[in-house]
PDB file of N, CA and C in Angstrom:
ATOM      1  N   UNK A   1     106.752  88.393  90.165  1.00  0.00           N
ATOM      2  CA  UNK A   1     106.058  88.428  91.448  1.00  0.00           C
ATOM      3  C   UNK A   1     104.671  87.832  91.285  1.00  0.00           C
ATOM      4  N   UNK A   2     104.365  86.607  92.077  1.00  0.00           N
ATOM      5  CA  UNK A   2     103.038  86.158  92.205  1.00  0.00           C
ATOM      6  C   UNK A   2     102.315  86.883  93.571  1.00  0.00           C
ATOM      7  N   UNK A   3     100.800  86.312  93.717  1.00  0.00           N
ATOM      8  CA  UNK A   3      99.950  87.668  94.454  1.00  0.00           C
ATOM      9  C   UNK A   3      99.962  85.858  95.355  1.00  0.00           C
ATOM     10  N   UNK A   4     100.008  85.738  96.641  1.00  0.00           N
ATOM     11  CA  UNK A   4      99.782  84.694  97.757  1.00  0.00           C
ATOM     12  C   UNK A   4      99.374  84.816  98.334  1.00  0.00           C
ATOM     13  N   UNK A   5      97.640  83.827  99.067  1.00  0.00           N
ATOM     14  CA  UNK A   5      97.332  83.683 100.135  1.00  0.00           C
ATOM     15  C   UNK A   5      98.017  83.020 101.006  1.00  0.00           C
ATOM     16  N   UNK A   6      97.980  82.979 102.226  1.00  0.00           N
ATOM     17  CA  UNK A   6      98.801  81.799 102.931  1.00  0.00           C
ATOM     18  C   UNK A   6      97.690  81.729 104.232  1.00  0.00           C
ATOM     19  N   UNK A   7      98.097  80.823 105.368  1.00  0.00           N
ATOM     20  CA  UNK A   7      96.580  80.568 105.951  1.00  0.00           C
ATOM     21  C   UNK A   7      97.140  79.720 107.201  1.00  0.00           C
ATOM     22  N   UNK A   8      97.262  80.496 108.124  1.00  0.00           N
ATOM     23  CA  UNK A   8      97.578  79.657 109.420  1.00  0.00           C
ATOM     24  C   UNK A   8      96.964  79.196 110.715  1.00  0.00           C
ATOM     25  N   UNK A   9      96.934  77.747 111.201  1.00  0.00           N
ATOM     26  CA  UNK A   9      96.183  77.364 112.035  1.00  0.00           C
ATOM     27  C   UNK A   9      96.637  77.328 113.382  1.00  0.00           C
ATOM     28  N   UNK A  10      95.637  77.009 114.169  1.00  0.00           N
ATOM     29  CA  UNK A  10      95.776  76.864 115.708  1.00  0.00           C
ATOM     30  C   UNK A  10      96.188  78.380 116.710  1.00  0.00           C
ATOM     31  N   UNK A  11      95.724  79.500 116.008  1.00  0.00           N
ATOM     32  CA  UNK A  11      95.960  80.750 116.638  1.00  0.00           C
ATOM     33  C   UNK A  11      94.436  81.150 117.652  1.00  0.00           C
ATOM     34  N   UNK A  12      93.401  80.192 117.971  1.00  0.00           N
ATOM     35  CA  UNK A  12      92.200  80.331 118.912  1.00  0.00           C
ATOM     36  C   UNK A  12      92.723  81.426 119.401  1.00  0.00           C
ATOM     37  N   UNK A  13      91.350  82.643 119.565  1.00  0.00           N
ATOM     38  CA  UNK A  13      91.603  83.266 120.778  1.00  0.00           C
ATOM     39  C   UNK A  13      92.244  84.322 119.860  1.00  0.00           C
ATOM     40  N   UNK A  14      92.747  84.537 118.962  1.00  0.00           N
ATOM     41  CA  UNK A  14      94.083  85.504 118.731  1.00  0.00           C
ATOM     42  C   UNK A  14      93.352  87.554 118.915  1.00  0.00           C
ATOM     43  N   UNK A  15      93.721  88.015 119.317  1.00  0.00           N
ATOM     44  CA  UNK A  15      93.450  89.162 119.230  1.00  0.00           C
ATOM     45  C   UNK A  15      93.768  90.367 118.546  1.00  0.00           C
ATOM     46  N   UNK A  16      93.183  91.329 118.372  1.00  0.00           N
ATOM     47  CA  UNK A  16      93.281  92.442 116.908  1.00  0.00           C
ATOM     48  C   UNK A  16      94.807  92.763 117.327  1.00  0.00           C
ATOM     49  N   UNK A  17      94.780  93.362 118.291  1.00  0.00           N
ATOM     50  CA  UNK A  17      96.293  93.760 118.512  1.00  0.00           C
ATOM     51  C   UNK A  17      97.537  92.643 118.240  1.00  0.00           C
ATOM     52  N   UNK A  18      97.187  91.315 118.887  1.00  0.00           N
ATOM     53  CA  UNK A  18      98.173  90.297 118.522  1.00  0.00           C
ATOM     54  C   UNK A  18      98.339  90.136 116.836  1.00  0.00           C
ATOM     55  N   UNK A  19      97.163  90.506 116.353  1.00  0.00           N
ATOM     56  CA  UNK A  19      97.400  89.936 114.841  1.00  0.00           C
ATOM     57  C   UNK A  19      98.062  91.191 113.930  1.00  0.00           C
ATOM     58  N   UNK A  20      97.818  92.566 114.740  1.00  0.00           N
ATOM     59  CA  UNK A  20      98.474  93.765 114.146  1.00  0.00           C
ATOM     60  C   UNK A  20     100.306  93.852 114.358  1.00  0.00           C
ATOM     61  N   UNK A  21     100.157  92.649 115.546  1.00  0.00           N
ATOM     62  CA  UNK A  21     102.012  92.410 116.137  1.00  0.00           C
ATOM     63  C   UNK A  21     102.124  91.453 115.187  1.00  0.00           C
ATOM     64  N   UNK A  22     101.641  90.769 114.871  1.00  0.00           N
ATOM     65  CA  UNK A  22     102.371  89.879 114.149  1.00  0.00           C
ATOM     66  C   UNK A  22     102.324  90.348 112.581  1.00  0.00           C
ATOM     67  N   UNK A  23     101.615  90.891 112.199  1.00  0.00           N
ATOM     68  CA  UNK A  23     101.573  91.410 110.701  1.00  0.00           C
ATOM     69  C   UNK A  23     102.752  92.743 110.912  1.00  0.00           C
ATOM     70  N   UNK A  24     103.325  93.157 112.040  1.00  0.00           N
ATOM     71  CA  UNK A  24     104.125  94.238 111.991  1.00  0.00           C
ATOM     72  C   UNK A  24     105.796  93.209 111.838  1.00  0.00           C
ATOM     73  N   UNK A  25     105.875  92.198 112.412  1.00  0.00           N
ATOM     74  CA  UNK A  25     106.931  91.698 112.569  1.00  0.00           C
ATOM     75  C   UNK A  25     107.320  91.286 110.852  1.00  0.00           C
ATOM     76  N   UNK A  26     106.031  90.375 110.437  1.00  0.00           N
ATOM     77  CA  UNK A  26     106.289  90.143 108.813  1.00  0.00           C
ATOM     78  C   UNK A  26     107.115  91.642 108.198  1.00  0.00           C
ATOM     79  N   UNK A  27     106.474  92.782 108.259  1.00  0.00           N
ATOM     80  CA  UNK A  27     106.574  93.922 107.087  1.00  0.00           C
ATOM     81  C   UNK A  27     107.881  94.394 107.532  1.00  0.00           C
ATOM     82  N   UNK A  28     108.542  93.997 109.473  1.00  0.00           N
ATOM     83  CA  UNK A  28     109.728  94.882 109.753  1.00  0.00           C
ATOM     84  C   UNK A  28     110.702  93.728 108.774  1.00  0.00           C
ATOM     85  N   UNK A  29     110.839  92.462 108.077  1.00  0.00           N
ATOM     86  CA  UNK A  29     111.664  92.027 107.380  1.00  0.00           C
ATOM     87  C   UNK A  29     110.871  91.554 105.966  1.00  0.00           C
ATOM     88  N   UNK A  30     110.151  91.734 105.220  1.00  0.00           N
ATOM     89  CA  UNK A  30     109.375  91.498 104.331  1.00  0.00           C
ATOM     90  C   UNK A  30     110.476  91.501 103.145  1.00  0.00           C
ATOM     91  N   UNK A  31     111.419  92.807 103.158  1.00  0.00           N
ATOM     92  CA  UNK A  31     111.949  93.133 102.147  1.00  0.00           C
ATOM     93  C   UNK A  31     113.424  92.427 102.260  1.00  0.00           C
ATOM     94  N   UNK A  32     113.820  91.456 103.117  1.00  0.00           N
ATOM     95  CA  UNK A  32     114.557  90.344 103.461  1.00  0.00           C
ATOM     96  C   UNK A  32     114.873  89.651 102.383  1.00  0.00           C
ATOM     97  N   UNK A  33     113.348  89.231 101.636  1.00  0.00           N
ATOM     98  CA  UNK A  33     113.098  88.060 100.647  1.00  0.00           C
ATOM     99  C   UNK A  33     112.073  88.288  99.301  1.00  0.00           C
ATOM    100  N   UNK A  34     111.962  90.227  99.591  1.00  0.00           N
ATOM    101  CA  UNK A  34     111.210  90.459  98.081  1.00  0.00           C
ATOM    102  C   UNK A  34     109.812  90.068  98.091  1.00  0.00           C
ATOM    103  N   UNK A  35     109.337  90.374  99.945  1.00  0.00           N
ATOM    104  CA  UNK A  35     107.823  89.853  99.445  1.00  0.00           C
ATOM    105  C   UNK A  35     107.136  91.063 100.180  1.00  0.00           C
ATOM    106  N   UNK A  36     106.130  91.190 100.203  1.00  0.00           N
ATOM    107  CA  UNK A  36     105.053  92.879 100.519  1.00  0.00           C
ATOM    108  C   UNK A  36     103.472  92.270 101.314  1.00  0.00           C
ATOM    109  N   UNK A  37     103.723  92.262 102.607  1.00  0.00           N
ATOM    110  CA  UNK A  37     102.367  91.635 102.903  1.00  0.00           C
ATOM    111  C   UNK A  37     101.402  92.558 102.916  1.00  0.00           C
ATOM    112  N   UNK A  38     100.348  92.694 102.532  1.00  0.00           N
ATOM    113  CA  UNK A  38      99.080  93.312 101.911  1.00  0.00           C
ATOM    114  C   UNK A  38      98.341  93.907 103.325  1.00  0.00           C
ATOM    115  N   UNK A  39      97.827  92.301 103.430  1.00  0.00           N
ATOM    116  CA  UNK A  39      96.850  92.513 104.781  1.00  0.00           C
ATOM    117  C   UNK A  39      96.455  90.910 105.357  1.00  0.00           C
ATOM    118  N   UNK A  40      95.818  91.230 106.400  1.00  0.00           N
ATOM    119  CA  UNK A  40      96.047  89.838 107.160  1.00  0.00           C
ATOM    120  C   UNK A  40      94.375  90.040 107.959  1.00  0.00           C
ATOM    121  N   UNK A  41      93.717  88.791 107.614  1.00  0.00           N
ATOM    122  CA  UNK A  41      92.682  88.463 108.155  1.00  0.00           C
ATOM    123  C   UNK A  41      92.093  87.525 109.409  1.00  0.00           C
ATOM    124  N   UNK A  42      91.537  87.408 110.489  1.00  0.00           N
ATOM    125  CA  UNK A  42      91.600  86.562 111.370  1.00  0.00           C
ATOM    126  C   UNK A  42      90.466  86.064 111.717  1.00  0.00           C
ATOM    127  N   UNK A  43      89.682  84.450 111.881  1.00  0.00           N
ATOM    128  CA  UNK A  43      88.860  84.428 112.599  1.00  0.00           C
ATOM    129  C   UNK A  43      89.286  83.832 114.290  1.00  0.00           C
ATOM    130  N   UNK A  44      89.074  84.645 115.254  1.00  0.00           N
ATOM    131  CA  UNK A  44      89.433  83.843 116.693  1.00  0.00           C
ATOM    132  C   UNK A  44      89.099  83.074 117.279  1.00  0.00           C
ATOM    133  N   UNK A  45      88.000  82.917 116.725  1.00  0.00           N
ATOM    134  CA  UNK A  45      86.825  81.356 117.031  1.00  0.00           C
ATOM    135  C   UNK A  45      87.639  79.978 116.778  1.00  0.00           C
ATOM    136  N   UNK A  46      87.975  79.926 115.327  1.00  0.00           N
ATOM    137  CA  UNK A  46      88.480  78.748 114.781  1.00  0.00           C
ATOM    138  C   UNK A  46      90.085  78.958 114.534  1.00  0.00           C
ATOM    139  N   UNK A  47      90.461  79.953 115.057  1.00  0.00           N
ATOM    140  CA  UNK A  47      92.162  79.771 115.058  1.00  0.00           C
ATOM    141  C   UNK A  47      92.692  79.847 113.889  1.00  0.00           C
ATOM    142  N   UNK A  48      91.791  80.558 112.575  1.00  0.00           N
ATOM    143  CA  UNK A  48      92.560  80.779 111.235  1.00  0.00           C
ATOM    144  C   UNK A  48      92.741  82.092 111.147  1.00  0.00           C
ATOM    145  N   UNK A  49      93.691  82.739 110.068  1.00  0.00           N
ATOM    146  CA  UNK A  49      94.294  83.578 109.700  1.00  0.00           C
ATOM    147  C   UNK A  49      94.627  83.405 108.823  1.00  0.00           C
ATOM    148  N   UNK A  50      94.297  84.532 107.930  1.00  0.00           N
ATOM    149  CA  UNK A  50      94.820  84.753 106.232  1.00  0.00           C
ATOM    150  C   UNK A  50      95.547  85.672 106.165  1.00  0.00           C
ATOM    151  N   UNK A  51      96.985  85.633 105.284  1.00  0.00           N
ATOM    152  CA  UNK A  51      97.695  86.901 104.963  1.00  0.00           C
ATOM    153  C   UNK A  51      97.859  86.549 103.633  1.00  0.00           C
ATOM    154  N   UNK A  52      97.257  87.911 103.139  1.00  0.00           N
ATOM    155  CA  UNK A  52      97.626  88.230 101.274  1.00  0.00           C
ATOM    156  C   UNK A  52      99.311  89.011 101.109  1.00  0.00           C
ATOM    157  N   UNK A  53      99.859  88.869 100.015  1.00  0.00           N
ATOM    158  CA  UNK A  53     101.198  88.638  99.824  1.00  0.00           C
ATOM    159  C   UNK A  53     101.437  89.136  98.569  1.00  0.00           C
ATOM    160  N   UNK A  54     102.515  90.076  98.167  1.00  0.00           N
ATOM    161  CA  UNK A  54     103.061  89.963  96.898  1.00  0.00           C
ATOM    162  C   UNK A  54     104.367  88.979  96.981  1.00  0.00           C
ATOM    163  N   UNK A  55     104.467  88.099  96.148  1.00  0.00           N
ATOM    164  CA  UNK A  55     106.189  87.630  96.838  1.00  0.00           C
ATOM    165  C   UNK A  55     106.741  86.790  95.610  1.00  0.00           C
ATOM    166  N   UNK A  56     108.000  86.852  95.435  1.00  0.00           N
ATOM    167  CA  UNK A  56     108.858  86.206  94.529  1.00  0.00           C
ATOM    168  C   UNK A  56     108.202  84.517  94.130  1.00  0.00           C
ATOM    169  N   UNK A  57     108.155  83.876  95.331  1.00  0.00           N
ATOM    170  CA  UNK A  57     107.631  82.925  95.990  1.00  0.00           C
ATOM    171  C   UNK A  57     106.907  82.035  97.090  1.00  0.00           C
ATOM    172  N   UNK A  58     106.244  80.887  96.914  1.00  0.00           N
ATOM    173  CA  UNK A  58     105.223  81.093  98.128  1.00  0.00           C
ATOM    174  C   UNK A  58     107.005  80.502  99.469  1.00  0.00           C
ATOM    175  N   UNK A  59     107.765  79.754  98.958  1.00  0.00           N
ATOM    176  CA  UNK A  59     108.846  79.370  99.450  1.00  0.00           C
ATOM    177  C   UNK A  59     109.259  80.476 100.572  1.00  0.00           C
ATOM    178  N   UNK A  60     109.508  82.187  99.786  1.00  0.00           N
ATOM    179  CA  UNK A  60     109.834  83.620 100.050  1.00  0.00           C
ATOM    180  C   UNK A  60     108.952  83.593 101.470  1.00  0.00           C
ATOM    181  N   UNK A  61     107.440  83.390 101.176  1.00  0.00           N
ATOM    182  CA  UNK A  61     106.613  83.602 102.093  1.00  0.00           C
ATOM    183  C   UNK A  61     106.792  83.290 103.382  1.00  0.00           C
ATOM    184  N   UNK A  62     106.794  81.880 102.912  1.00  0.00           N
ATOM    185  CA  UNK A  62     107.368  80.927 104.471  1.00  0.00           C
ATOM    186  C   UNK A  62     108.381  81.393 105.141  1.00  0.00           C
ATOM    187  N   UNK A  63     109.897  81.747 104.351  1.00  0.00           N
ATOM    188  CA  UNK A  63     111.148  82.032 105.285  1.00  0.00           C
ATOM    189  C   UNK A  63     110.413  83.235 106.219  1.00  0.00           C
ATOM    190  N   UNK A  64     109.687  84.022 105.744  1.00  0.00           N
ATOM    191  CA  UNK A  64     109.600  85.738 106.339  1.00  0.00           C
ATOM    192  C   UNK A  64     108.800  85.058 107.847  1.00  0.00           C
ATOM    193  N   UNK A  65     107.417  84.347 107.170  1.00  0.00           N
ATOM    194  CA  UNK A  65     106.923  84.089 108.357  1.00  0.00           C
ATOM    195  C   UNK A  65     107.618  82.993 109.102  1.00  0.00           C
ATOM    196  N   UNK A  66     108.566  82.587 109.195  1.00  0.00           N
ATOM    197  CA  UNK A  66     109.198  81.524 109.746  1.00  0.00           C
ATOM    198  C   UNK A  66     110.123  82.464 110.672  1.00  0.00           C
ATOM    199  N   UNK A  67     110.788  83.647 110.244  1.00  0.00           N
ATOM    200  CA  UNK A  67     111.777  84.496 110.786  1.00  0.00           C
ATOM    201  C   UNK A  67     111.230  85.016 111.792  1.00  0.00           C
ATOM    202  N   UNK A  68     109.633  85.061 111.267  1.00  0.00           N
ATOM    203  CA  UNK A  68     109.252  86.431 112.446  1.00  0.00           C
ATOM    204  C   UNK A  68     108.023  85.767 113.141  1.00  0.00           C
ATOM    205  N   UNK A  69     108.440  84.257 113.434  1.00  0.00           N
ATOM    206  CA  UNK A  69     108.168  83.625 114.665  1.00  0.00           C
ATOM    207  C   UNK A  69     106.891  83.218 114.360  1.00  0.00           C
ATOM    208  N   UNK A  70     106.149  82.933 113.118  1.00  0.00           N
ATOM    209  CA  UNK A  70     104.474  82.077 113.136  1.00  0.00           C
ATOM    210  C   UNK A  70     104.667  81.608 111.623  1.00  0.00           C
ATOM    211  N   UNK A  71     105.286  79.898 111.407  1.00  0.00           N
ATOM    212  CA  UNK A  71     105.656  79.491 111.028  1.00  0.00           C
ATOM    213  C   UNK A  71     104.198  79.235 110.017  1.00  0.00           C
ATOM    214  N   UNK A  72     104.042  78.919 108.471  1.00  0.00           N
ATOM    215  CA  UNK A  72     103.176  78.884 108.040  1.00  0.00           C
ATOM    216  C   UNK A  72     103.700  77.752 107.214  1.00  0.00           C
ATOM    217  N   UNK A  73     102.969  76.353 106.652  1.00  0.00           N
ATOM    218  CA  UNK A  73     102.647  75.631 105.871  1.00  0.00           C
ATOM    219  C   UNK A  73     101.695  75.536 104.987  1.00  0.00           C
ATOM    220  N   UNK A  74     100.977  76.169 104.532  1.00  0.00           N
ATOM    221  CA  UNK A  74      99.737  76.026 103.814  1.00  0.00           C
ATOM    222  C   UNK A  74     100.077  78.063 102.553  1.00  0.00           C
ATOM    223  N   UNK A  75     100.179  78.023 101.904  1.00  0.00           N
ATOM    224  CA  UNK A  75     100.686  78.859 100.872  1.00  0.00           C
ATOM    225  C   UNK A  75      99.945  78.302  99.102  1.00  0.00           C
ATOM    226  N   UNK A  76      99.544  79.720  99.290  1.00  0.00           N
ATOM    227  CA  UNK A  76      98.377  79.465  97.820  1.00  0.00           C
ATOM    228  C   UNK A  76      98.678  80.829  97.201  1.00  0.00           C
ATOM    229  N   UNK A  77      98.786  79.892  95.824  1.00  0.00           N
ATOM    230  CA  UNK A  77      99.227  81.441  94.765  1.00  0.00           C
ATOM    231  C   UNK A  77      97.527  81.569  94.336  1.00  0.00           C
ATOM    232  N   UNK A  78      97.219  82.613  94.840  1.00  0.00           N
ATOM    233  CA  UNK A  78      96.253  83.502  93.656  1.00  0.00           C
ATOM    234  C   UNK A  78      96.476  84.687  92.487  1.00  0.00           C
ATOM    235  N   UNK A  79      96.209  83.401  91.588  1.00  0.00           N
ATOM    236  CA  UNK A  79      96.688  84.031  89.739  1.00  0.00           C
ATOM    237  C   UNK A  79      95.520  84.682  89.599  1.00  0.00           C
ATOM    238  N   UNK A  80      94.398  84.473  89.772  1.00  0.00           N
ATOM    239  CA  UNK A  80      93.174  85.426  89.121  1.00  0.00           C
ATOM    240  C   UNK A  80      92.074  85.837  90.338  1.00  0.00           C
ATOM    241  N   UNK A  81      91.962  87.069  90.191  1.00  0.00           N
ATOM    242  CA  UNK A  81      91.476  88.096  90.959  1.00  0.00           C
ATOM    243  C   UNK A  81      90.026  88.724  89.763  1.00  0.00           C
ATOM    244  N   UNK A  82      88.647  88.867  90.536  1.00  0.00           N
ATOM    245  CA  UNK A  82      87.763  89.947  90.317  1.00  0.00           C
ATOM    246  C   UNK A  82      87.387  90.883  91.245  1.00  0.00           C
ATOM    247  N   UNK A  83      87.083  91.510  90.651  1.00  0.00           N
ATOM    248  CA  UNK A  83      86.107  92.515  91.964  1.00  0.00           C
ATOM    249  C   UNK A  83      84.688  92.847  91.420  1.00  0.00           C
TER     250      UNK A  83
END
């Protein structure tokens, strides 16, 4: 299991609740494809969104968010973490 950012555009506008629906749709099939979404970040200004990921693959990533309707292209493995 690698740890994945992934990062989706053109969501302007998106709202806390819309982004809590859509991070609910990922987790109701997450375990579809062996992946665990963490948490999901949004700015509404510029239409981005980050979701952190445990997942087999960033490939894994895509099908889930592809299934549950906010198709993502942009998928980044983060290997090293500080705090």
């Amino acid at each position: 299991m690698g740890k994945f950012m992934d990062v989706h555009h053109g969501m302007q506008g998106i709202t806390a609740d819309q982004l809590k629906e859509a991070h609910r749709r990922d987790l109701a099939i997450e375990a579809e494809e062996g992946v665990h979404f963490e948490q999901a970040w949004a700015d509404p200004k510029s239409g981005t969104v980050y979701c952190l990921s445990d997942a087999p693959s960033a490939d894994a990533v895509k099908r889930v968010h592809a299934q549950a309707g906010h198709p993502v292209t942009e998928v980044h493995e983060v290997s090293l973490t500080v705090s």
